[in-house]
PDB file of N, CA and C in Angstrom:
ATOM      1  N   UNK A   1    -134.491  75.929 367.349  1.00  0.00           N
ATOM      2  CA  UNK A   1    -133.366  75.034 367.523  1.00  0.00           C
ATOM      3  C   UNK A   1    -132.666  75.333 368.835  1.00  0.00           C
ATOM      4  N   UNK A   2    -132.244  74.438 369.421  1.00  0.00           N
ATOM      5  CA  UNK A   2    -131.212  74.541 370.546  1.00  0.00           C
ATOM      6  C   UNK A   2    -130.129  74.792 370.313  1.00  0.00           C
ATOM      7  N   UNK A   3    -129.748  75.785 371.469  1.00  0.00           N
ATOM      8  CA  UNK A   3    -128.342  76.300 371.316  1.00  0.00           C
ATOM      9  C   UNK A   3    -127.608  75.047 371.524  1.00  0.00           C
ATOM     10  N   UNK A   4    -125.933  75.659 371.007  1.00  0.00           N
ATOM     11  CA  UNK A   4    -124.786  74.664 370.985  1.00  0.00           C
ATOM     12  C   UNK A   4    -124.032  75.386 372.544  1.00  0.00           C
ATOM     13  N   UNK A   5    -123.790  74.719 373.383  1.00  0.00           N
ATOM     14  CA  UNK A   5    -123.414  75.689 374.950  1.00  0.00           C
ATOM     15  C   UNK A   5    -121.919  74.727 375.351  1.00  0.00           C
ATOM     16  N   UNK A   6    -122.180  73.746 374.704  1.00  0.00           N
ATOM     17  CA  UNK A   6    -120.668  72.552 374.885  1.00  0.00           C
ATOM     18  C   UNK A   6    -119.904  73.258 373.791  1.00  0.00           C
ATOM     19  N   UNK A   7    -119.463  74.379 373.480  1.00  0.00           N
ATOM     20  CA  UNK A   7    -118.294  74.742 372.723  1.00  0.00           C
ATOM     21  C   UNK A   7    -117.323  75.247 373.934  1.00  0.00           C
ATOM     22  N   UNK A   8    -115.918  74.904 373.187  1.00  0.00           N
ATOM     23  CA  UNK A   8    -115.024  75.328 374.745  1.00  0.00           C
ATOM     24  C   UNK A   8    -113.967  75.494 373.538  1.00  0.00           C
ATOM     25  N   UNK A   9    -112.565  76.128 373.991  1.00  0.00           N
ATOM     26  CA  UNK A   9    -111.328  76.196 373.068  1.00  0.00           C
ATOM     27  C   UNK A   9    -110.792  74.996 373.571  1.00  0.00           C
ATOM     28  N   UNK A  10    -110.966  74.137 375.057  1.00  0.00           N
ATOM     29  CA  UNK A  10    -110.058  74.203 375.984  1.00  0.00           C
ATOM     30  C   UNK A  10    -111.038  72.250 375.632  1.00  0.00           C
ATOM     31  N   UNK A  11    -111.744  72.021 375.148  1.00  0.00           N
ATOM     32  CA  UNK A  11    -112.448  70.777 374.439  1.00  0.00           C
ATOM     33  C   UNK A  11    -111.462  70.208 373.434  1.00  0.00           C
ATOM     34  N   UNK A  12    -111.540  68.744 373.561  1.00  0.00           N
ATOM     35  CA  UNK A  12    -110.094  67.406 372.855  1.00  0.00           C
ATOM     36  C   UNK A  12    -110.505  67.888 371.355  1.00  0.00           C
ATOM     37  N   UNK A  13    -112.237  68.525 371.174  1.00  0.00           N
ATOM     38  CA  UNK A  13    -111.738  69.276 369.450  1.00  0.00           C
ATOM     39  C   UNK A  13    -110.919  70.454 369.499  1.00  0.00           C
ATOM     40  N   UNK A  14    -110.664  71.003 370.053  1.00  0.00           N
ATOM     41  CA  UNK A  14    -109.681  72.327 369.784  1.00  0.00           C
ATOM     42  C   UNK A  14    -108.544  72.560 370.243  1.00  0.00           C
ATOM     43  N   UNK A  15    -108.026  73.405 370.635  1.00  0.00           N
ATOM     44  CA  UNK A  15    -106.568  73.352 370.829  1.00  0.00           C
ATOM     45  C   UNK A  15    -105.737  72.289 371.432  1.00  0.00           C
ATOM     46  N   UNK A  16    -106.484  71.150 372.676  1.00  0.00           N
ATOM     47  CA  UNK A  16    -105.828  70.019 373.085  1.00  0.00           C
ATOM     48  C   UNK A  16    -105.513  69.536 371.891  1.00  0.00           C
ATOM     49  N   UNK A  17    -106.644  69.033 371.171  1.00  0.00           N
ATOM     50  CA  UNK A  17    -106.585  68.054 369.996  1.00  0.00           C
ATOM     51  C   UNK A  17    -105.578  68.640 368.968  1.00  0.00           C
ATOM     52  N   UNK A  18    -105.627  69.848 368.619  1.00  0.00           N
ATOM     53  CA  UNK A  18    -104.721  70.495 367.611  1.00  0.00           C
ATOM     54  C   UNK A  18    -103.232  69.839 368.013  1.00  0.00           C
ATOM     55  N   UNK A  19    -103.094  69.986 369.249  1.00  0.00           N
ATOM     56  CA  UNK A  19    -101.423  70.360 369.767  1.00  0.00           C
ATOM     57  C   UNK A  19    -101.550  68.759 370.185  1.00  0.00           C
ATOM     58  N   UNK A  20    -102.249  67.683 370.453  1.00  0.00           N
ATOM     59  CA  UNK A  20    -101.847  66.251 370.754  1.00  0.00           C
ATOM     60  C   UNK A  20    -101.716  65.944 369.090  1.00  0.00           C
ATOM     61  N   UNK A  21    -101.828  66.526 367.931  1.00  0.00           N
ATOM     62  CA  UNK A  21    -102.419  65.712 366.521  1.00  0.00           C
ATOM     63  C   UNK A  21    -100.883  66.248 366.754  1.00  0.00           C
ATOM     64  N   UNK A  22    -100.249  67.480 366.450  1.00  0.00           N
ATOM     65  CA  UNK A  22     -99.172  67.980 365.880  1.00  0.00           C
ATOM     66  C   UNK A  22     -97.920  67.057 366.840  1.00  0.00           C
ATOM     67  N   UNK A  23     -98.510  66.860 367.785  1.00  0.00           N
ATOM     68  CA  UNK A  23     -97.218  66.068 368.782  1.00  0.00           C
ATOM     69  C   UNK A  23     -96.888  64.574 367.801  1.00  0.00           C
ATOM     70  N   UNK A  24     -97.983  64.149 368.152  1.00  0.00           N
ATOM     71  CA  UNK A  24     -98.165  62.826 367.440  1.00  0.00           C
ATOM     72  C   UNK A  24     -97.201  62.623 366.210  1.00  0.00           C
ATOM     73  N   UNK A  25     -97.490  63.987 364.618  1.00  0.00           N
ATOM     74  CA  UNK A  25     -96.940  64.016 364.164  1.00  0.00           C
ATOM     75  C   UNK A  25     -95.676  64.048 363.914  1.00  0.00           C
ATOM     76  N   UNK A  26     -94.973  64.985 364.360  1.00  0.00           N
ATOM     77  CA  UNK A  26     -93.411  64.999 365.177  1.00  0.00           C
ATOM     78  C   UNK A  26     -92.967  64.189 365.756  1.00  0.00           C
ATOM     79  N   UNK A  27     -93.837  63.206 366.505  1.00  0.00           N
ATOM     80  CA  UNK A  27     -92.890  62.155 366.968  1.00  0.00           C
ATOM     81  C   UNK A  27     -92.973  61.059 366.281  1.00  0.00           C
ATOM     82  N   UNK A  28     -93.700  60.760 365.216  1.00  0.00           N
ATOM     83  CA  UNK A  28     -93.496  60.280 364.296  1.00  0.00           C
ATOM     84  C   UNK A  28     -92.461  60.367 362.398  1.00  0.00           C
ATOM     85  N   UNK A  29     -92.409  61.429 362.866  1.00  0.00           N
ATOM     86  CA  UNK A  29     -91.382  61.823 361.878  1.00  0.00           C
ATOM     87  C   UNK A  29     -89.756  61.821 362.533  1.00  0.00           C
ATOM     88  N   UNK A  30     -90.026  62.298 363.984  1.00  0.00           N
ATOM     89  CA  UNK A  30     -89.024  61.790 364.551  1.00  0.00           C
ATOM     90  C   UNK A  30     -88.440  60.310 364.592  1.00  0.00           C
ATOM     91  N   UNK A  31     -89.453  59.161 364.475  1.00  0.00           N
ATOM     92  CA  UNK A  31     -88.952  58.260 364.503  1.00  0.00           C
ATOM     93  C   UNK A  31     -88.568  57.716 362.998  1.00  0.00           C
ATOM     94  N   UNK A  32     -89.296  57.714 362.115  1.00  0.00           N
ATOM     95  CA  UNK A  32     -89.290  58.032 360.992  1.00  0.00           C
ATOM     96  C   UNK A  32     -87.371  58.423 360.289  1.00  0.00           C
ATOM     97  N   UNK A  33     -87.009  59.615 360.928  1.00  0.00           N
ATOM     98  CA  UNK A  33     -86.148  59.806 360.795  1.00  0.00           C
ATOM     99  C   UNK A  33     -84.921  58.879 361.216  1.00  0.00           C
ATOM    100  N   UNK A  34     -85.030  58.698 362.507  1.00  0.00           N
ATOM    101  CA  UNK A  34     -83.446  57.600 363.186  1.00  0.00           C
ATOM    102  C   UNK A  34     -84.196  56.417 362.530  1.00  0.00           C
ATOM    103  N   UNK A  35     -84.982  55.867 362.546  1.00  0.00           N
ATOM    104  CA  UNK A  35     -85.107  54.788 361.106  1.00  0.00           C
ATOM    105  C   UNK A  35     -84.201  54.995 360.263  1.00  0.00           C
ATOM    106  N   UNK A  36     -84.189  55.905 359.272  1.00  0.00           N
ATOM    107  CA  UNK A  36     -83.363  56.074 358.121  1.00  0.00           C
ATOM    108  C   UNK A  36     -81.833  56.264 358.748  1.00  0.00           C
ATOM    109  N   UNK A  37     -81.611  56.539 359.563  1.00  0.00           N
ATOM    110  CA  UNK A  37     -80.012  56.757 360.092  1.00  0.00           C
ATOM    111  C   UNK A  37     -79.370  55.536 360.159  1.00  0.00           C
ATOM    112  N   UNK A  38     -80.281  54.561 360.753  1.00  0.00           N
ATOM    113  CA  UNK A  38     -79.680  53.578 361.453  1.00  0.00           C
ATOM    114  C   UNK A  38     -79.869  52.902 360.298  1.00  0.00           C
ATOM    115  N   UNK A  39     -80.663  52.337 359.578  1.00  0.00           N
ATOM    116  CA  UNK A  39     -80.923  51.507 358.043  1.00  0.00           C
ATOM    117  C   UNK A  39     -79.245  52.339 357.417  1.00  0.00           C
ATOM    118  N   UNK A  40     -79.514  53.273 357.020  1.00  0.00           N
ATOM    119  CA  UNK A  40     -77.954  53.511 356.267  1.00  0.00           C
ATOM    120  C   UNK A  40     -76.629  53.510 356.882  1.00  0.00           C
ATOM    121  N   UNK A  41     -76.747  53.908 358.732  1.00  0.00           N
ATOM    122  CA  UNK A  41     -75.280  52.780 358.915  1.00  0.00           C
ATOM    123  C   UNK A  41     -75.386  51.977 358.998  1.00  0.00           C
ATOM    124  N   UNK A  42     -76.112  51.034 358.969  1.00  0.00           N
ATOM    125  CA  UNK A  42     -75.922  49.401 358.706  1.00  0.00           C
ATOM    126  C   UNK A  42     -75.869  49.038 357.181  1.00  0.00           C
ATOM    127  N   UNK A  43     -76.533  50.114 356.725  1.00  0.00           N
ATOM    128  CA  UNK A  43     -75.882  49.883 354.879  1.00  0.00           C
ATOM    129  C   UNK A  43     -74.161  49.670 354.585  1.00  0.00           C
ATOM    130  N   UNK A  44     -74.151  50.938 355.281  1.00  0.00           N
ATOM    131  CA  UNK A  44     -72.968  51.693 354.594  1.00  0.00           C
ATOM    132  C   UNK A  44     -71.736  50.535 355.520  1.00  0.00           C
ATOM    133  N   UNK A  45     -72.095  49.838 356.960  1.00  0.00           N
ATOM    134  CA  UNK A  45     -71.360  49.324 357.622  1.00  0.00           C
ATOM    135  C   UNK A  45     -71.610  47.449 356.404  1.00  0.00           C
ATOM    136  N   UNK A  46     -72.197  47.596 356.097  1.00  0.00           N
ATOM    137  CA  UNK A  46     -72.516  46.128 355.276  1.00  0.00           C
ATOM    138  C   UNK A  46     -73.065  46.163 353.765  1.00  0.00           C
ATOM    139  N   UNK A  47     -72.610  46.998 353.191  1.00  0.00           N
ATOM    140  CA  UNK A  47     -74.027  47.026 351.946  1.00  0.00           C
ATOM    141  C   UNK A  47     -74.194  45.872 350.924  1.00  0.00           C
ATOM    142  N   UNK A  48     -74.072  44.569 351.019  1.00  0.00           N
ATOM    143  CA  UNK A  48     -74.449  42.929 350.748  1.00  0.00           C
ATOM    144  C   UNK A  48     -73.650  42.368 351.187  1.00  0.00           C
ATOM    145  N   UNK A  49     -74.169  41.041 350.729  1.00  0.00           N
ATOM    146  CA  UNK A  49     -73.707  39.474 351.486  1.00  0.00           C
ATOM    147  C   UNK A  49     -73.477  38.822 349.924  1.00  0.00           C
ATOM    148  N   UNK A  50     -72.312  39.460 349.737  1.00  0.00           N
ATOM    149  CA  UNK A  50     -71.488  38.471 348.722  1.00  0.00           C
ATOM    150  C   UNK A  50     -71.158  36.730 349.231  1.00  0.00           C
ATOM    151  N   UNK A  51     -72.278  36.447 350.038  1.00  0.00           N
ATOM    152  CA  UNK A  51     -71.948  34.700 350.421  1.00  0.00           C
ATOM    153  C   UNK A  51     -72.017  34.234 348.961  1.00  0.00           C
ATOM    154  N   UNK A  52     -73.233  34.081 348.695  1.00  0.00           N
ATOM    155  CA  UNK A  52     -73.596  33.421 347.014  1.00  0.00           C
ATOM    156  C   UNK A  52     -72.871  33.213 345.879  1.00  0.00           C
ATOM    157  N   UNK A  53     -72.279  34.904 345.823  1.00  0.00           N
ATOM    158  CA  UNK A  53     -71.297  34.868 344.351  1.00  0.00           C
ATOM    159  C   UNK A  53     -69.983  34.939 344.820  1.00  0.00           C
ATOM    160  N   UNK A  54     -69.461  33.960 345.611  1.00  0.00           N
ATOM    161  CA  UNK A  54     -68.148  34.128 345.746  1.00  0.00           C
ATOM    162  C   UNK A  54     -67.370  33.287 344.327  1.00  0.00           C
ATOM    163  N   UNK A  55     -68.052  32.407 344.130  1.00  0.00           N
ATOM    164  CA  UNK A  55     -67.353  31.646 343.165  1.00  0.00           C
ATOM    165  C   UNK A  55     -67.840  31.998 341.432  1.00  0.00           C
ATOM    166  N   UNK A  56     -67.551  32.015 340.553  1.00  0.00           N
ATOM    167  CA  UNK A  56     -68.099  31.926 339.298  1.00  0.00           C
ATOM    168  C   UNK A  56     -69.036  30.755 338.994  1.00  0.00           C
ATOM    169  N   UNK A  57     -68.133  30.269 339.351  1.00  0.00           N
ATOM    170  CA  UNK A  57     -68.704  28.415 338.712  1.00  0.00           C
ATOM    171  C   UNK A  57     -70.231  27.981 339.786  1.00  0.00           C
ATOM    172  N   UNK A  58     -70.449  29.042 340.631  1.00  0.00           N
ATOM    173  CA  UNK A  58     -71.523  28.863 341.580  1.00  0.00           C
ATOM    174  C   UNK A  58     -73.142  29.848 340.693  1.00  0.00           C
ATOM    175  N   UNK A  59     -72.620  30.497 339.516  1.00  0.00           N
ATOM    176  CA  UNK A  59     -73.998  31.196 339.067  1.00  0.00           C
ATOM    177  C   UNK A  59     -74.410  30.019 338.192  1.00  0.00           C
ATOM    178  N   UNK A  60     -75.873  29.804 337.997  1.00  0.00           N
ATOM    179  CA  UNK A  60     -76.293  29.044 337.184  1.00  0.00           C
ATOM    180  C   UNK A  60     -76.360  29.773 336.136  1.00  0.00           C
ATOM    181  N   UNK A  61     -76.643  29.235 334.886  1.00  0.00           N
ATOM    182  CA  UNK A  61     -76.748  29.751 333.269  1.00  0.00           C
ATOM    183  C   UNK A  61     -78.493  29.352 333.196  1.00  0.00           C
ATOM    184  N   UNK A  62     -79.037  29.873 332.451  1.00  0.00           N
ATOM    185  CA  UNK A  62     -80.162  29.473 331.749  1.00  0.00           C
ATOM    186  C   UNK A  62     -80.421  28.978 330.714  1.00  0.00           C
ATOM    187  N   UNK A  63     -80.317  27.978 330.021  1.00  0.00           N
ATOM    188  CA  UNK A  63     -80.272  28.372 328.894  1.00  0.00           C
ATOM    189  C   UNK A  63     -81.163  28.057 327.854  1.00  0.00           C
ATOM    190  N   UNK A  64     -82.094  27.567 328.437  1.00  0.00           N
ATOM    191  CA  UNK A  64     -83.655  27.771 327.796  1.00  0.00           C
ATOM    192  C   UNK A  64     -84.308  28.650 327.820  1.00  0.00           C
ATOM    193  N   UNK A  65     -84.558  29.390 326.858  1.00  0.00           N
ATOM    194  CA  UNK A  65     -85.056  30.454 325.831  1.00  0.00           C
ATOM    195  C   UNK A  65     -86.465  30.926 326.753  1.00  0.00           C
ATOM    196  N   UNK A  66     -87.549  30.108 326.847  1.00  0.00           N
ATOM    197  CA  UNK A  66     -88.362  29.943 327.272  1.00  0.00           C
ATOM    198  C   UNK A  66     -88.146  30.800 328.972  1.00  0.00           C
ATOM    199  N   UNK A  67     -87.333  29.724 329.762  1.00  0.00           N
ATOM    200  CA  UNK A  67     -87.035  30.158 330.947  1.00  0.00           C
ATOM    201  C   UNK A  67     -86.497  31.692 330.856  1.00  0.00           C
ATOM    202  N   UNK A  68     -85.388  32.058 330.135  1.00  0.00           N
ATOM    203  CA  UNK A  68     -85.365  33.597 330.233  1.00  0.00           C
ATOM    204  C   UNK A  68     -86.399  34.339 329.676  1.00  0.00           C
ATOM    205  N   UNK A  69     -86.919  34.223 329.550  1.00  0.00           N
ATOM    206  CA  UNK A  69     -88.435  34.897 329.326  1.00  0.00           C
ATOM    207  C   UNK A  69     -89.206  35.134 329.852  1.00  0.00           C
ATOM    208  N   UNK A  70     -88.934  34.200 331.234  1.00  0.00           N
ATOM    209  CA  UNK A  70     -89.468  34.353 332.155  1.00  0.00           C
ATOM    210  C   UNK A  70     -89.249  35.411 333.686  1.00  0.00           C
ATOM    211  N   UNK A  71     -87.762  35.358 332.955  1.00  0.00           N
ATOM    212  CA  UNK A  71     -87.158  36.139 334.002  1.00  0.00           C
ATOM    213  C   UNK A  71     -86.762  37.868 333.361  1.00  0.00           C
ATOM    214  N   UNK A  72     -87.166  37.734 332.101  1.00  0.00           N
ATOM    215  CA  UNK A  72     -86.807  38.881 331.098  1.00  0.00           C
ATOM    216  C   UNK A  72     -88.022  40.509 331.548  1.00  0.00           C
ATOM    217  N   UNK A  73     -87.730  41.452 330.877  1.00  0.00           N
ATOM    218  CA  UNK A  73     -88.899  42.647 331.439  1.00  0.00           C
ATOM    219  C   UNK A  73     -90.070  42.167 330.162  1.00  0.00           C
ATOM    220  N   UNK A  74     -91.120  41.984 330.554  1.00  0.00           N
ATOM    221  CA  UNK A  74     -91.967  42.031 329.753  1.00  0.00           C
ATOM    222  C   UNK A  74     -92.847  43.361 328.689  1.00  0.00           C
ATOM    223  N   UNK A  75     -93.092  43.118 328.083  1.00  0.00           N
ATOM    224  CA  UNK A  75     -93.735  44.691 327.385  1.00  0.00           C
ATOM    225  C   UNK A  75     -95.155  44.511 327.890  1.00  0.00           C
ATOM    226  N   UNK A  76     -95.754  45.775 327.556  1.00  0.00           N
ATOM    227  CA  UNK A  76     -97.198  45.363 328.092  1.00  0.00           C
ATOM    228  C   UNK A  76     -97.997  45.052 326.817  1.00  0.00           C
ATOM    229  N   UNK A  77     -99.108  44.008 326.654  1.00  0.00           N
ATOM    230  CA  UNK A  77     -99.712  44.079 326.137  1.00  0.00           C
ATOM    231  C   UNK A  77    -100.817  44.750 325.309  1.00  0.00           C
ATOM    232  N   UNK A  78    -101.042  44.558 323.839  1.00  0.00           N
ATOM    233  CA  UNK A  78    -101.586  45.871 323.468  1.00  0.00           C
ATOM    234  C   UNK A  78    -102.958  44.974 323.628  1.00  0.00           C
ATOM    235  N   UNK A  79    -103.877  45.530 322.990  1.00  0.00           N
ATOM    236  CA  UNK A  79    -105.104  45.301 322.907  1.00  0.00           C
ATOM    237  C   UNK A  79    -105.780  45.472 321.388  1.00  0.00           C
ATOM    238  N   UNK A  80    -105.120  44.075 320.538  1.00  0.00           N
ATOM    239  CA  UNK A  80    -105.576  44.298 319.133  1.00  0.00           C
ATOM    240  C   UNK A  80    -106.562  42.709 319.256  1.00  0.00           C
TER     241      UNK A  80
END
């Protein structure tokens, strides 16, 4: 068999590659992170849009049985 003579530390498999994978990572968790900062001050600066329910007389009722049933949690089905 032929020797392997292309081994190097200093090759995109080894330590480059190690330390570009771990960068990568980190700066993805970095972003990752001010994601979540900025999503929760804009929560915390707005957390809904009470446009809809300002009024009472603006919620609809259901009141077919059927229809809430539809909107109800379902159970799961057994298998008899």
């Amino acid at each position: 068999m032929a020797e392997n003579t292309k081994r190097s530390i200093w090759s995109i498999h080894g330590l480059p590659g190690m330390l570009i994978a771990v960068l990568l990572l980190i700066a993805v968790l970095i972003f990752l992170q001010l994601a979540v900062v900025v999503t929760y001050r804009y929560g915390a600066a707005a957390p809904y849009d009470e446009g809809p329910i300002r009024d009472i007389n603006n919620v609809k009722m259901i009141a077919d049985l059927e229809q809430q049933r539809q909107y109800s949690f379902q159970s799961p089905k057994s298998e008899q």
